[in-house]
N, C-alpha and C. Protein backbone atom coordinates (compact mmCIF):
# COMPACT_ATOMS: atom_id res chain seq x y z
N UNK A 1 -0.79 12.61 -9.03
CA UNK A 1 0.12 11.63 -8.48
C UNK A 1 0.87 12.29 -7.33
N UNK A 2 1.00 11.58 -6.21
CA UNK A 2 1.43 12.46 -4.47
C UNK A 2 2.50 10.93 -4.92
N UNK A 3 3.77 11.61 -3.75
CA UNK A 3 4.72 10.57 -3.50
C UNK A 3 5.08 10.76 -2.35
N UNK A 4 4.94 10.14 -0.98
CA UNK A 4 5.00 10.72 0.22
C UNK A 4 6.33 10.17 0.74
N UNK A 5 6.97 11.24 1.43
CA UNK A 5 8.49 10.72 2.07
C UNK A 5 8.45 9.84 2.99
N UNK A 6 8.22 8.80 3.21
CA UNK A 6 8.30 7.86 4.26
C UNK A 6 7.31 6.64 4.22
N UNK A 7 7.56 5.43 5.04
CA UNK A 7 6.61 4.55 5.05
C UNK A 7 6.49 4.15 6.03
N UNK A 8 6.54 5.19 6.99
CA UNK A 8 5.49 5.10 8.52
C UNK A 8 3.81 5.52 8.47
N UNK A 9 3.07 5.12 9.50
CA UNK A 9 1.71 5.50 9.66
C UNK A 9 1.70 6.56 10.12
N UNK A 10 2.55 7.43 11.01
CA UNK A 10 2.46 8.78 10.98
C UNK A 10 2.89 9.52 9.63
N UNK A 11 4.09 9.38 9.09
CA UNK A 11 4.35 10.04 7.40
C UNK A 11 2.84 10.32 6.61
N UNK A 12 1.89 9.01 6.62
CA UNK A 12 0.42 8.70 6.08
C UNK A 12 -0.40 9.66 6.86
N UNK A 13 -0.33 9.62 8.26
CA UNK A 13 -1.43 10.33 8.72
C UNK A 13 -1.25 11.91 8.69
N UNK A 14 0.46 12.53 8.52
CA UNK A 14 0.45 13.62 8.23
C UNK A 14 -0.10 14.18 7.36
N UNK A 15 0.24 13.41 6.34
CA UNK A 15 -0.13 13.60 4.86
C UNK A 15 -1.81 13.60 4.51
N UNK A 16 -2.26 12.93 5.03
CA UNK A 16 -3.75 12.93 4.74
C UNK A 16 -4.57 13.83 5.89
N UNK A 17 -3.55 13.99 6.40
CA UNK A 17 -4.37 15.35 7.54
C UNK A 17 -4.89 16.87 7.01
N UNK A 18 -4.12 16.85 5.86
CA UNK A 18 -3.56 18.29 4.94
C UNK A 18 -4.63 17.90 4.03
N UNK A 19 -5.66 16.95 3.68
CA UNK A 19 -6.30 16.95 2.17
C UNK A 19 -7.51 16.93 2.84
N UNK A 20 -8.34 17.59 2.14
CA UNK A 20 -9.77 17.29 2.01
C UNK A 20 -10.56 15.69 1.69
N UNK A 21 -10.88 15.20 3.10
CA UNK A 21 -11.72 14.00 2.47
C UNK A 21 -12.46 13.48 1.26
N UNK A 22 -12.88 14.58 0.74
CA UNK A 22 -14.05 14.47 -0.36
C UNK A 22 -12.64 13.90 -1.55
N UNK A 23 -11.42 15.17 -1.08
CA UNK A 23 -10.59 14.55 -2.14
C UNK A 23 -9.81 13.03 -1.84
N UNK A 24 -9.82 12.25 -0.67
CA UNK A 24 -9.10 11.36 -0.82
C UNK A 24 -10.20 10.44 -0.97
N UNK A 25 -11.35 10.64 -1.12
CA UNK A 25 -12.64 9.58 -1.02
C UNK A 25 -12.68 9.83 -3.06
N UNK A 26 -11.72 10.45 -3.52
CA UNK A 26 -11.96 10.47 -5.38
C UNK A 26 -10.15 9.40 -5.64
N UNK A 27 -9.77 9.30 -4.58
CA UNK A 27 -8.40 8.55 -5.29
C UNK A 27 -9.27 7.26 -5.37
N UNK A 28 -8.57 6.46 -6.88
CA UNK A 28 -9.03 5.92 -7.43
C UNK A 28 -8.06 4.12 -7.37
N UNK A 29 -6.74 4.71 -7.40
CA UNK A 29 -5.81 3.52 -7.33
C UNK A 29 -4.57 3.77 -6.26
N UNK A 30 -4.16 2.70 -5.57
CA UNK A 30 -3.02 3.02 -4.78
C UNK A 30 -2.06 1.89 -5.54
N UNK A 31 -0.68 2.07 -5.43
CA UNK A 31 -0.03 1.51 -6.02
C UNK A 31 1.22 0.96 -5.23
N UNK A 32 1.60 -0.35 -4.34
CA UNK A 32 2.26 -0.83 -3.48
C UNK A 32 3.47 -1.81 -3.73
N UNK A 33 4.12 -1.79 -2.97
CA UNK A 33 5.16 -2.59 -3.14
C UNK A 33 4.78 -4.23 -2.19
N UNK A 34 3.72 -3.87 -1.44
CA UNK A 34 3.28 -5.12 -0.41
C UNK A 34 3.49 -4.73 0.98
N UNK A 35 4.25 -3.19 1.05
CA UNK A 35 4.56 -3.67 2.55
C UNK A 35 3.64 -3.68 3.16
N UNK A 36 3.65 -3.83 4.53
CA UNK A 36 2.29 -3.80 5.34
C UNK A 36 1.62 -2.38 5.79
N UNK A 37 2.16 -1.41 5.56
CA UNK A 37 1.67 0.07 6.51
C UNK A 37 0.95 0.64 5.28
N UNK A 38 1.19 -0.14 3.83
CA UNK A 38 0.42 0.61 3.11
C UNK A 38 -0.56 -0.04 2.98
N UNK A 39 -0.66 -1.70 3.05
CA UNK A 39 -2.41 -1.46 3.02
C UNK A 39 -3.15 -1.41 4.23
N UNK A 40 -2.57 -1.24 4.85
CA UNK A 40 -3.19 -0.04 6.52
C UNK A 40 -3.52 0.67 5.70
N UNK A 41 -2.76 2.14 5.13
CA UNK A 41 -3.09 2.83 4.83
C UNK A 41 -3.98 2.67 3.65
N UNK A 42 -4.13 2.51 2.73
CA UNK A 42 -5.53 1.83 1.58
C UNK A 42 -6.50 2.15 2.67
N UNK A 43 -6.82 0.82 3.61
CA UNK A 43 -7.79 0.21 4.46
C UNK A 43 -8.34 2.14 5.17
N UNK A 44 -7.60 2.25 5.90
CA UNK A 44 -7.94 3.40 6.53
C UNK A 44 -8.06 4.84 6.05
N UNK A 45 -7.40 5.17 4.80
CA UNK A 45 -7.61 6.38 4.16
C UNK A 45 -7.98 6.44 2.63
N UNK A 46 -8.36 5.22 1.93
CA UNK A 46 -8.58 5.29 0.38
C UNK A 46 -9.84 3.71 0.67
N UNK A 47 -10.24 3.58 1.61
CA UNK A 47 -11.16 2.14 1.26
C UNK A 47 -11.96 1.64 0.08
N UNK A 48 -11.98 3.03 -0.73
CA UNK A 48 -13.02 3.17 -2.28
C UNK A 48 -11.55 2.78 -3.04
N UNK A 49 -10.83 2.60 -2.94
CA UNK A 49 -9.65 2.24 -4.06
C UNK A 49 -9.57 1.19 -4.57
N UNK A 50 -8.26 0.82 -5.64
CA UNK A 50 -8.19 -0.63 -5.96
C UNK A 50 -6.69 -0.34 -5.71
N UNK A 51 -6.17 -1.74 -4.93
CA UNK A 51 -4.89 -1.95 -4.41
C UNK A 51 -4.12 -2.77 -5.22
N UNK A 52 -3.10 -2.27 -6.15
CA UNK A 52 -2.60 -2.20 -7.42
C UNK A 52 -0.79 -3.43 -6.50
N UNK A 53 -0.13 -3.79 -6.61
CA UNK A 53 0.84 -4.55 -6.74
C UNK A 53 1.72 -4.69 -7.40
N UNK A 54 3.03 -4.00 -7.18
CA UNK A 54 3.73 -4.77 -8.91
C UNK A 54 4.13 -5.79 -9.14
N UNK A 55 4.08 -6.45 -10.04
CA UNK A 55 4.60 -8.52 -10.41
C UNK A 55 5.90 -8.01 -9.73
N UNK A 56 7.17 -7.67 -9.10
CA UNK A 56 8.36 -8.10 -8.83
C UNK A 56 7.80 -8.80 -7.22
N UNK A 57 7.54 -7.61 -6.56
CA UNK A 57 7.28 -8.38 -5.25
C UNK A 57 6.08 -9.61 -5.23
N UNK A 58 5.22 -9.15 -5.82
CA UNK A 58 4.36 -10.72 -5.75
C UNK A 58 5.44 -12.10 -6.16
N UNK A 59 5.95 -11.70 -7.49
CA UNK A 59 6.17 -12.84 -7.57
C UNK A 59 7.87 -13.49 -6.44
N UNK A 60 8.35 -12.11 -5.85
CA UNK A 60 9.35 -12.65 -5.16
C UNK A 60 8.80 -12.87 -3.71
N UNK A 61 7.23 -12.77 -3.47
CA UNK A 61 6.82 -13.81 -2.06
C UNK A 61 6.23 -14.87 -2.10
N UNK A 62 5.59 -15.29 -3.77
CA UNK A 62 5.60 -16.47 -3.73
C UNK A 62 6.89 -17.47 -4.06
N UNK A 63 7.87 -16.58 -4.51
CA UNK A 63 9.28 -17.62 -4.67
C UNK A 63 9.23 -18.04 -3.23
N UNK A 64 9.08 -17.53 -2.16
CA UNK A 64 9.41 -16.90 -1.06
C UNK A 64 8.75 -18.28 -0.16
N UNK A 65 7.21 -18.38 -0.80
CA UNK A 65 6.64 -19.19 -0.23
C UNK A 65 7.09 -20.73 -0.34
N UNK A 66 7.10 -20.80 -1.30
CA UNK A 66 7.30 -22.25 -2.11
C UNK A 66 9.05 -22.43 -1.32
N UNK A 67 9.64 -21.75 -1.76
CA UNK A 67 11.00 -21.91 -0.61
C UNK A 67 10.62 -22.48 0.62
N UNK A 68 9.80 -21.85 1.66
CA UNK A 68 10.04 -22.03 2.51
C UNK A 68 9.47 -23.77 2.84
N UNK A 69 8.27 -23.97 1.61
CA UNK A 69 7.59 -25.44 1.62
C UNK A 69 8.92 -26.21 1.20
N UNK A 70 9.41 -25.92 0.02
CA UNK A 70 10.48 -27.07 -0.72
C UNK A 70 11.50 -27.01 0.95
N UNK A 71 11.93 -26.43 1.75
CA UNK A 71 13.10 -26.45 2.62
C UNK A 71 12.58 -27.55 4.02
N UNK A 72 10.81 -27.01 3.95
CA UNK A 72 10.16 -28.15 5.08
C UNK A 72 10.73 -29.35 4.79
């Protein structure tokens, strides 16, 4: 388990500059909050992964959604 200080695409690209491909081509799960730079990052440095979500933010962008329909 890595926990990287930041949630920029450079923080990501530092970080995966330092590992051996073979080893980031064996990570298995990434685990997100939704923002957007991480599944950039998934997409571009773990593409063999499964992109994991936790129920708070899902379910607070579909509150999110439906808000914005019920306000239309």
């Amino acid at each position: 388990v890595d926990i990287i200080d930041g949630r920029t695409k450079k923080a990501w690209s530092s970080y995966t500059q330092i590992i051996d491909k073979k080893e980031l081509a064996k990570v298995k799960y990434i685990s997100i909050d939704m923002y957007e730079t991480y599944r950039f990052v998934r997409n571009q440095y773990f593409p063999g992964s499964v992109l994991l979500c936790d129920s708070f933010h899902v379910i607070k962008n579909i509150n999110k959604v439906l808000d914005d329909i019920r306000i239309k």
